[in-house]
N, C-alpha and C. Protein backbone atom coordinates (compact mmCIF):
# COMPACT_ATOMS: atom_id res chain seq x y z
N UNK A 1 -157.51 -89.46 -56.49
CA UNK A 1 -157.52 -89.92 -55.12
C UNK A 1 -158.98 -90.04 -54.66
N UNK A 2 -159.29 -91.43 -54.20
CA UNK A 2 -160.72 -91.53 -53.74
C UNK A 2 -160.94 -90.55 -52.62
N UNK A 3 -162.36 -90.14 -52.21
CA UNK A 3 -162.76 -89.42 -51.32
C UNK A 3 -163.43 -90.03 -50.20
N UNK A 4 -163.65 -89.99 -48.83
CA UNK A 4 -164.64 -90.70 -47.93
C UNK A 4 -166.24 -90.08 -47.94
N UNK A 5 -166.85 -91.19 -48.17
CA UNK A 5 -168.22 -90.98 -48.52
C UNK A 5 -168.68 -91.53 -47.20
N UNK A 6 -170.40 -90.98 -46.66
CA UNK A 6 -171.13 -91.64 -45.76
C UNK A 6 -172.04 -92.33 -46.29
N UNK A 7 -172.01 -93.65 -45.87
CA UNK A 7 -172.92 -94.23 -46.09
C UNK A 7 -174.40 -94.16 -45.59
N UNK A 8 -175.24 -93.76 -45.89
CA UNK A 8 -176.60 -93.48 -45.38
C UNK A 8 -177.70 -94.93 -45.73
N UNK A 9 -178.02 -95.26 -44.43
CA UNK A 9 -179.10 -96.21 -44.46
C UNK A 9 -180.00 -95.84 -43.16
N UNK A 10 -181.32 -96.27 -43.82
CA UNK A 10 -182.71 -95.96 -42.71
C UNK A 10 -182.85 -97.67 -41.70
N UNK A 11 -182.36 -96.88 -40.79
CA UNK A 11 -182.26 -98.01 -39.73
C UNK A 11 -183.29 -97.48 -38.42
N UNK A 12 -183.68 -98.63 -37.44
CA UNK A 12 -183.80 -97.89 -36.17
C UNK A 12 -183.11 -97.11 -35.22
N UNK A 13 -183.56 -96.69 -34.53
CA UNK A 13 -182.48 -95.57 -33.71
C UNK A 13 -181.18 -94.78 -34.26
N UNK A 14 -180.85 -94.53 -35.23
CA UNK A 14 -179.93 -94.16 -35.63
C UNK A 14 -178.69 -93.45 -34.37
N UNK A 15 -177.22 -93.72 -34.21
CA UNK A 15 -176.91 -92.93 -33.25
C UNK A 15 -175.86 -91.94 -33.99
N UNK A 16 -176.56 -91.10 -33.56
CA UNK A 16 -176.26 -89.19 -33.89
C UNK A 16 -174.70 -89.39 -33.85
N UNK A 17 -173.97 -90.19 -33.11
CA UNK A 17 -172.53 -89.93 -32.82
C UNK A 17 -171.48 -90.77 -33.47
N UNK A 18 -172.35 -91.18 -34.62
CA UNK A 18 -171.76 -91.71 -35.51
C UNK A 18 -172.35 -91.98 -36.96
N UNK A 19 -171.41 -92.40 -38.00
CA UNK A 19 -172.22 -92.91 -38.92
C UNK A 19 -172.21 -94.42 -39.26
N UNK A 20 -173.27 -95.20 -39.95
CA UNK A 20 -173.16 -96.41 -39.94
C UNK A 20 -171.80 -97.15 -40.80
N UNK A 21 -171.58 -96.28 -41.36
CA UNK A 21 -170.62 -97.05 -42.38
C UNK A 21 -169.54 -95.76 -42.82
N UNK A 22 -168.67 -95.75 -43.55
CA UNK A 22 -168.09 -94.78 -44.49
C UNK A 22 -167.24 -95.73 -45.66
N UNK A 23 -167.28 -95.34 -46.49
CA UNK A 23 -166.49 -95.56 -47.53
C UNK A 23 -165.50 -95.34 -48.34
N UNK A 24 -164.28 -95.65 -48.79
CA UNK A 24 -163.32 -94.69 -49.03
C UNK A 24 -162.73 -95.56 -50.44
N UNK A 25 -163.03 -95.22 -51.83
CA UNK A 25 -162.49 -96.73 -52.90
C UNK A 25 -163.26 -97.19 -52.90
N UNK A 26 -162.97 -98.68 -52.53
CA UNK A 26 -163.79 -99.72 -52.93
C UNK A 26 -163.57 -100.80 -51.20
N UNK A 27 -163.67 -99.52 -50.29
CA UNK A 27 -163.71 -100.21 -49.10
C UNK A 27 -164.84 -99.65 -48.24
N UNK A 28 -165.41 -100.48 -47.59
CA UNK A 28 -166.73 -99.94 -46.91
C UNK A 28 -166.03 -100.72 -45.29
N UNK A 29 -165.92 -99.41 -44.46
CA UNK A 29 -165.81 -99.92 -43.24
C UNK A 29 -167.36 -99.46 -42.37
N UNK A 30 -167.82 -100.53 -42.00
CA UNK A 30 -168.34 -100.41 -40.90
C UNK A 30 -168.94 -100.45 -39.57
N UNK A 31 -169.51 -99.01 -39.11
CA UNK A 31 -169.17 -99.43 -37.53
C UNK A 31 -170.41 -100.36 -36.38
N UNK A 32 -169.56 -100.13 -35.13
CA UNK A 32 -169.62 -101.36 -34.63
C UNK A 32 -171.35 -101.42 -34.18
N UNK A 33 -172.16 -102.73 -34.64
CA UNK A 33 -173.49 -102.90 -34.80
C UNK A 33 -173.70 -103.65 -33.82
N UNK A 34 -174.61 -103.36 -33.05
CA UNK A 34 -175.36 -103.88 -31.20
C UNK A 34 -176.22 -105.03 -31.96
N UNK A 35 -177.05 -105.49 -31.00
CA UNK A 35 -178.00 -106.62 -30.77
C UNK A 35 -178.93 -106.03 -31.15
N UNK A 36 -179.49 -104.67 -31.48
CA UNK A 36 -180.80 -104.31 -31.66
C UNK A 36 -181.47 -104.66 -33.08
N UNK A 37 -182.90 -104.85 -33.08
CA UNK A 37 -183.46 -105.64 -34.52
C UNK A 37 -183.29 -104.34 -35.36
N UNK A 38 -183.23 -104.51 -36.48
CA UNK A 38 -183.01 -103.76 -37.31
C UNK A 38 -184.18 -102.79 -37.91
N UNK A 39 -185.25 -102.94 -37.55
CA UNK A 39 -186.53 -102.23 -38.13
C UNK A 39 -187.05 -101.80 -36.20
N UNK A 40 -187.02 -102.89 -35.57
CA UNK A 40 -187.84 -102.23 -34.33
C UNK A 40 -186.96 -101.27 -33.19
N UNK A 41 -185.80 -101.57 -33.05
CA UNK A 41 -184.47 -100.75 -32.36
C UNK A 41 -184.77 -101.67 -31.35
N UNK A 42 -185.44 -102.66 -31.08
CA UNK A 42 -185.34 -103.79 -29.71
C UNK A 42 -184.29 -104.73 -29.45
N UNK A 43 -183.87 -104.93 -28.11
CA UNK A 43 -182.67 -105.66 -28.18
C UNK A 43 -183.12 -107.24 -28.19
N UNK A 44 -182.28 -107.66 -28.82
CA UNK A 44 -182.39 -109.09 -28.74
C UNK A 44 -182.24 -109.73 -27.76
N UNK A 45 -183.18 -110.82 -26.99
CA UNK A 45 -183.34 -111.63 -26.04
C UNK A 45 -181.80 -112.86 -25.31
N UNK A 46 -181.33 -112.98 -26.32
CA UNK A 46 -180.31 -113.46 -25.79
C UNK A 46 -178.86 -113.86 -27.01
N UNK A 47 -177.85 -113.98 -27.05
CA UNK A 47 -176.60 -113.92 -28.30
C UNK A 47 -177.54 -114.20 -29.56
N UNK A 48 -177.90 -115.52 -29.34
CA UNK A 48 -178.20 -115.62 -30.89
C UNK A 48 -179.03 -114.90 -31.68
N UNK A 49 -180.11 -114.85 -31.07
CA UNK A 49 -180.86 -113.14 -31.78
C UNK A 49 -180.50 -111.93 -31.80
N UNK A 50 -179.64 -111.30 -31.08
CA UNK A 50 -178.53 -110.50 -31.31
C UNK A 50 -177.51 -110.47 -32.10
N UNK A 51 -177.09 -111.76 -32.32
CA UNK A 51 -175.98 -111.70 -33.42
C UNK A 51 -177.37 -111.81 -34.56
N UNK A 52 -178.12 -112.63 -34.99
CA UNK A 52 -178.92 -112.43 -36.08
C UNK A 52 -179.26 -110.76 -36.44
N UNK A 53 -179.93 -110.18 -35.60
CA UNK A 53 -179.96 -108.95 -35.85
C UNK A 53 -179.24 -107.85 -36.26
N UNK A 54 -177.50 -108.41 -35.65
CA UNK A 54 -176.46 -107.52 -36.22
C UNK A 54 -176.04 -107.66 -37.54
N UNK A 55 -176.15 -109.29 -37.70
CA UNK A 55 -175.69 -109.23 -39.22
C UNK A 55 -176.76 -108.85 -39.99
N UNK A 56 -177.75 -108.65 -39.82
CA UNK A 56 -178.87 -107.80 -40.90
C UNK A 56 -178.65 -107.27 -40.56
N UNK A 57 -178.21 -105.88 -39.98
CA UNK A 57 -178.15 -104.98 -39.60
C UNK A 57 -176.55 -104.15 -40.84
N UNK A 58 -175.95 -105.37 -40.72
CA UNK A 58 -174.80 -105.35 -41.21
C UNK A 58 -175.02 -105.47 -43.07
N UNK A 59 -176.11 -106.81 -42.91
CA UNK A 59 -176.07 -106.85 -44.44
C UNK A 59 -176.92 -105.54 -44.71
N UNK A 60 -177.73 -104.77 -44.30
CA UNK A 60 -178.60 -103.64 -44.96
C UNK A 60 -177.35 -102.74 -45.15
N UNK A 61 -176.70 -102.22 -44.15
CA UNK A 61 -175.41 -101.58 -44.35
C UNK A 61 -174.98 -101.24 -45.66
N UNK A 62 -174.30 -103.03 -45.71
CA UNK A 62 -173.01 -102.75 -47.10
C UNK A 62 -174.18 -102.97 -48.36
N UNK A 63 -175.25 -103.20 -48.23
CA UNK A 63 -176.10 -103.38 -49.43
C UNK A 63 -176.48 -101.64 -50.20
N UNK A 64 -176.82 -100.95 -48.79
CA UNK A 64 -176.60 -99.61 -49.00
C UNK A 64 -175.37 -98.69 -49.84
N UNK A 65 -174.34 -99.55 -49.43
CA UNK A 65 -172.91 -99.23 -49.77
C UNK A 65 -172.99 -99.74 -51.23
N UNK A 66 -173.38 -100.69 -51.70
CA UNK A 66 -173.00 -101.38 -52.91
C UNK A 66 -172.36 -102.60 -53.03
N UNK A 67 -172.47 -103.18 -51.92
CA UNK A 67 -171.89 -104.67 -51.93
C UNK A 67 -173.04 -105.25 -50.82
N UNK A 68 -171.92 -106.44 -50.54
CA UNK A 68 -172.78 -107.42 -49.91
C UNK A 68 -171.47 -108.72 -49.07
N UNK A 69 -172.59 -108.99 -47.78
CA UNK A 69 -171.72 -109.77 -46.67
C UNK A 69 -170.99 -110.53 -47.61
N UNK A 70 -171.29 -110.95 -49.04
CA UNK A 70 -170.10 -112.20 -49.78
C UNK A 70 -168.78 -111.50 -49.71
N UNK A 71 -168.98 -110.24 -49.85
CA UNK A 71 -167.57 -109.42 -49.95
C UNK A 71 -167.09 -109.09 -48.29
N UNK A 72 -167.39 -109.34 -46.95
CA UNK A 72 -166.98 -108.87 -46.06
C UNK A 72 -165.13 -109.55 -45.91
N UNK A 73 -164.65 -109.04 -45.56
CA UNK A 73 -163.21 -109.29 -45.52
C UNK A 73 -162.76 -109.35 -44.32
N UNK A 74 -163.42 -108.43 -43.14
CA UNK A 74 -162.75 -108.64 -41.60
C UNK A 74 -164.09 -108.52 -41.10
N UNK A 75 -163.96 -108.95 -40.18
CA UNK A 75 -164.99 -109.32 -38.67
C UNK A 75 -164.18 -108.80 -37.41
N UNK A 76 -164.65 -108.14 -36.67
CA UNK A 76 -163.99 -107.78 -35.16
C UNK A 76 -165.16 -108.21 -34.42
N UNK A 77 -165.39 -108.99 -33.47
CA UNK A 77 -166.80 -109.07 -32.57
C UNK A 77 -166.21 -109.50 -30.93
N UNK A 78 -166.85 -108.66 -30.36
CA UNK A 78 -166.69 -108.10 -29.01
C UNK A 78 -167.49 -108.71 -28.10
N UNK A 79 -167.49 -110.27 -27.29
CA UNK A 79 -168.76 -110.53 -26.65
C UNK A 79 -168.35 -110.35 -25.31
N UNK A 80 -169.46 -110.07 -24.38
CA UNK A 80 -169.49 -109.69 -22.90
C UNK A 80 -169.19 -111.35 -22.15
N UNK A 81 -169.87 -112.15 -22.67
CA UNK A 81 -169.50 -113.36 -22.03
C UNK A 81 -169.00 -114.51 -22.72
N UNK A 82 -167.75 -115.10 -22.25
CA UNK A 82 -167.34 -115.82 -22.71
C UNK A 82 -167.66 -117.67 -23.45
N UNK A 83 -168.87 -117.78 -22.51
CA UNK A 83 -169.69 -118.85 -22.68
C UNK A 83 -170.71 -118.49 -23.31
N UNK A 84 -170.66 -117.23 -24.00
CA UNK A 84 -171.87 -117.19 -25.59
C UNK A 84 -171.21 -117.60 -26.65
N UNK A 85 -169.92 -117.67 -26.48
CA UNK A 85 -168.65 -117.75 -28.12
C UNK A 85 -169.74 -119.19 -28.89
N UNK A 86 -169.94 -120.46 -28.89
CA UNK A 86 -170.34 -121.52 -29.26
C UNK A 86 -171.85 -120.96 -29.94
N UNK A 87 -172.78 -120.31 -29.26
CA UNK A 87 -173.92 -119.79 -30.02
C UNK A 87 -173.60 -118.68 -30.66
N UNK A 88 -172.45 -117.66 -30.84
CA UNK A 88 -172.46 -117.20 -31.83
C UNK A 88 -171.92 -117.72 -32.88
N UNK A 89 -171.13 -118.44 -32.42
CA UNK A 89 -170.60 -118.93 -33.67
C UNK A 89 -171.49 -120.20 -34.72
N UNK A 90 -172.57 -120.07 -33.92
CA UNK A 90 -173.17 -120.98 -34.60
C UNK A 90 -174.28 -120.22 -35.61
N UNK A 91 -174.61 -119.65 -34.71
CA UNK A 91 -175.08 -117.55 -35.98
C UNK A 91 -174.64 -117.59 -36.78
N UNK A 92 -173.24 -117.13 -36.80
CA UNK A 92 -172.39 -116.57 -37.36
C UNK A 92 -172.33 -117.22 -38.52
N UNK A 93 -172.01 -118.19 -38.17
CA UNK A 93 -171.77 -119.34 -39.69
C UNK A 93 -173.00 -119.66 -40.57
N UNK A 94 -174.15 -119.57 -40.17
CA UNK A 94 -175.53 -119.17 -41.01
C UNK A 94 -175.47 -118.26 -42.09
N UNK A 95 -175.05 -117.18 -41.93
CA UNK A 95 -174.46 -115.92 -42.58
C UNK A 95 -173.19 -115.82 -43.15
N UNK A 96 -172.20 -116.72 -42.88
CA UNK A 96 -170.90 -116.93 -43.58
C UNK A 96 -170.69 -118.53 -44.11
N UNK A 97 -171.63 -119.47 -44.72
CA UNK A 97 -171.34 -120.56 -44.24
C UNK A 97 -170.12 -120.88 -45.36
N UNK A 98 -169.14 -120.28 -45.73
CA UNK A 98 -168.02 -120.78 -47.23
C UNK A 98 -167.33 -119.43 -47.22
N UNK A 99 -166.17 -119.40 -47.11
CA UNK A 99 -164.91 -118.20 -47.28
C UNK A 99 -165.34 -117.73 -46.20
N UNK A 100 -165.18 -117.51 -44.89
CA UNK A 100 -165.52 -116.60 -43.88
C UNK A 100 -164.35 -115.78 -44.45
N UNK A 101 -164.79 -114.87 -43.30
CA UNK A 101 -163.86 -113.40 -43.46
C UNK A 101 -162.49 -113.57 -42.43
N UNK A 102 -161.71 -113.08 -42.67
CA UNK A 102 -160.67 -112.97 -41.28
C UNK A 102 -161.74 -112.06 -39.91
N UNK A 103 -161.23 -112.75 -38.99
CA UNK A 103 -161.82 -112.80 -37.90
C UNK A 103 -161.13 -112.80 -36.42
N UNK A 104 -161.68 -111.81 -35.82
CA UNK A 104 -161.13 -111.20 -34.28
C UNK A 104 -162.50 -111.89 -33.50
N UNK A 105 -162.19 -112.24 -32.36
CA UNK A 105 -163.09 -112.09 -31.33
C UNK A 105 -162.75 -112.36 -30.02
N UNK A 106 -163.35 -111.17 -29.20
CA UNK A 106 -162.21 -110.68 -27.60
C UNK A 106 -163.69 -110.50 -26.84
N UNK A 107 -163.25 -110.87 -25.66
CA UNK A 107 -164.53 -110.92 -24.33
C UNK A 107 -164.06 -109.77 -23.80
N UNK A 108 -165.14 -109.09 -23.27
CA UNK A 108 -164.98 -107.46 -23.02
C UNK A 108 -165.74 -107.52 -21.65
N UNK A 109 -165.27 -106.64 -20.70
CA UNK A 109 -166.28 -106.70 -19.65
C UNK A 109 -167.75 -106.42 -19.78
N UNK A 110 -167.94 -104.87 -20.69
CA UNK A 110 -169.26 -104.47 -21.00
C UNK A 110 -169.16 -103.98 -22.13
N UNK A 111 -170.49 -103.47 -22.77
CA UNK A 111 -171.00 -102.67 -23.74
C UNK A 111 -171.18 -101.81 -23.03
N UNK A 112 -171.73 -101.02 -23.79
CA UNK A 112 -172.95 -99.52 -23.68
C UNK A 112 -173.80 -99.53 -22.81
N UNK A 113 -174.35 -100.90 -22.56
CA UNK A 113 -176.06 -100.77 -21.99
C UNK A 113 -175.46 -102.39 -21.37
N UNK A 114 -176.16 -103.03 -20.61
CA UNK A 114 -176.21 -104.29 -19.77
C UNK A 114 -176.85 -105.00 -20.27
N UNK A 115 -177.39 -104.87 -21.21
CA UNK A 115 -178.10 -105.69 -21.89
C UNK A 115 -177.91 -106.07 -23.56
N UNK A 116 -176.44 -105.33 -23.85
CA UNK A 116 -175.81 -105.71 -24.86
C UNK A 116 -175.07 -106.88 -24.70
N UNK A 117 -174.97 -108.18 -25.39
CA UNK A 117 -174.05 -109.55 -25.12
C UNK A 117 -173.20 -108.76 -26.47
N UNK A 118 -172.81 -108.05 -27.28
CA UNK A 118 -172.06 -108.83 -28.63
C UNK A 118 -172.44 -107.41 -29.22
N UNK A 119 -171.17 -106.85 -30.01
CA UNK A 119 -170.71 -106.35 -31.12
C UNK A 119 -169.83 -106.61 -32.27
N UNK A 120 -170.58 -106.31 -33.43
CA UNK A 120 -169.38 -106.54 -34.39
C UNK A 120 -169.08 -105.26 -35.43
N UNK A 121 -168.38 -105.12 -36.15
CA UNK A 121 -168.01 -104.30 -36.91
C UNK A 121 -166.89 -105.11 -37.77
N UNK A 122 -167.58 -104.51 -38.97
CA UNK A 122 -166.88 -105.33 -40.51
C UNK A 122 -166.26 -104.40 -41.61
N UNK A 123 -164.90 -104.68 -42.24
CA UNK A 123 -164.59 -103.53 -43.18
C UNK A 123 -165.12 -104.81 -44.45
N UNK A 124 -165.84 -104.09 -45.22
CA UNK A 124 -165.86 -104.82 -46.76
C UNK A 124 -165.35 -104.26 -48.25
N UNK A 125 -165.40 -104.95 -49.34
CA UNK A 125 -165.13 -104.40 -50.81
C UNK A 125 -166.37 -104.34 -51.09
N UNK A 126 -165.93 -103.03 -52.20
CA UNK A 126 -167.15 -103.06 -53.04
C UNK A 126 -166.73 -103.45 -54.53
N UNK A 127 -166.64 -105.17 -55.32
CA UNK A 127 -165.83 -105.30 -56.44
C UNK A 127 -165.82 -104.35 -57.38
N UNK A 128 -165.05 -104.92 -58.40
CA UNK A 128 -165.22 -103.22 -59.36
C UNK A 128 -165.75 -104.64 -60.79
């Protein structure tokens, strides 16, 4: 029986009240990644540099884990405003442009901070 492992990666800000990822098999879920750049902990100026930042944020992740965004399988992403959906998705597809992943995305009143537009969180494989 597989065991749940933490995934450990050196990111900015790390938050204490969670971990970035866990793993359990050959599944890497992980959690849900803000707008902030990935080396400076700064938030991104507006969706699309925010979503850029999450998915690096995302690919350092599962690279840590042993895979990589080719293997992501679900997408959940959470945006504050409804009239960013068209620029993320235009992100988005930079980083997925062939097999996207199954995919959620729900307008939320807020984040964490007011100056978050967009979260996502991705479960991936790690092939064998």
């Amino acid at each position: 029986m597989p065991k749940k492992e933490i995934v450990k990666v050196g990111s900015a800000a790390p938050n204490p009240n969670l971990s970035a990822a866990t793993k359990f098999g050959n599944l890497v879920f992980v959690a849900g990644q803000t707008g902030r750049h990935p080396k400076t902990g700064e938030v991104g100026k507006d969706v699309r540099e925010q979503t850029r930042n999450i998915l690096e944020r995302v690919k350092a992740i599962l690279e840590s884990a042993g895979t990589s965004l080719d293997n992501v399988l679900t997408a959940t992403t959470y945006l504050t405003r409804r009239e960013d959906l068209a620029a993320y998705n235009e992100e988005y597809a930079k980083f997925f442009p062939a097999d996207k992943p199954a995919r959620t995305t729900v307008t939320v009143a807020s984040l964490n901070a007011p100056e978050l537009l967009i979260e996502i969180t991705v479960t991936a494989c790690v092939p064998s």
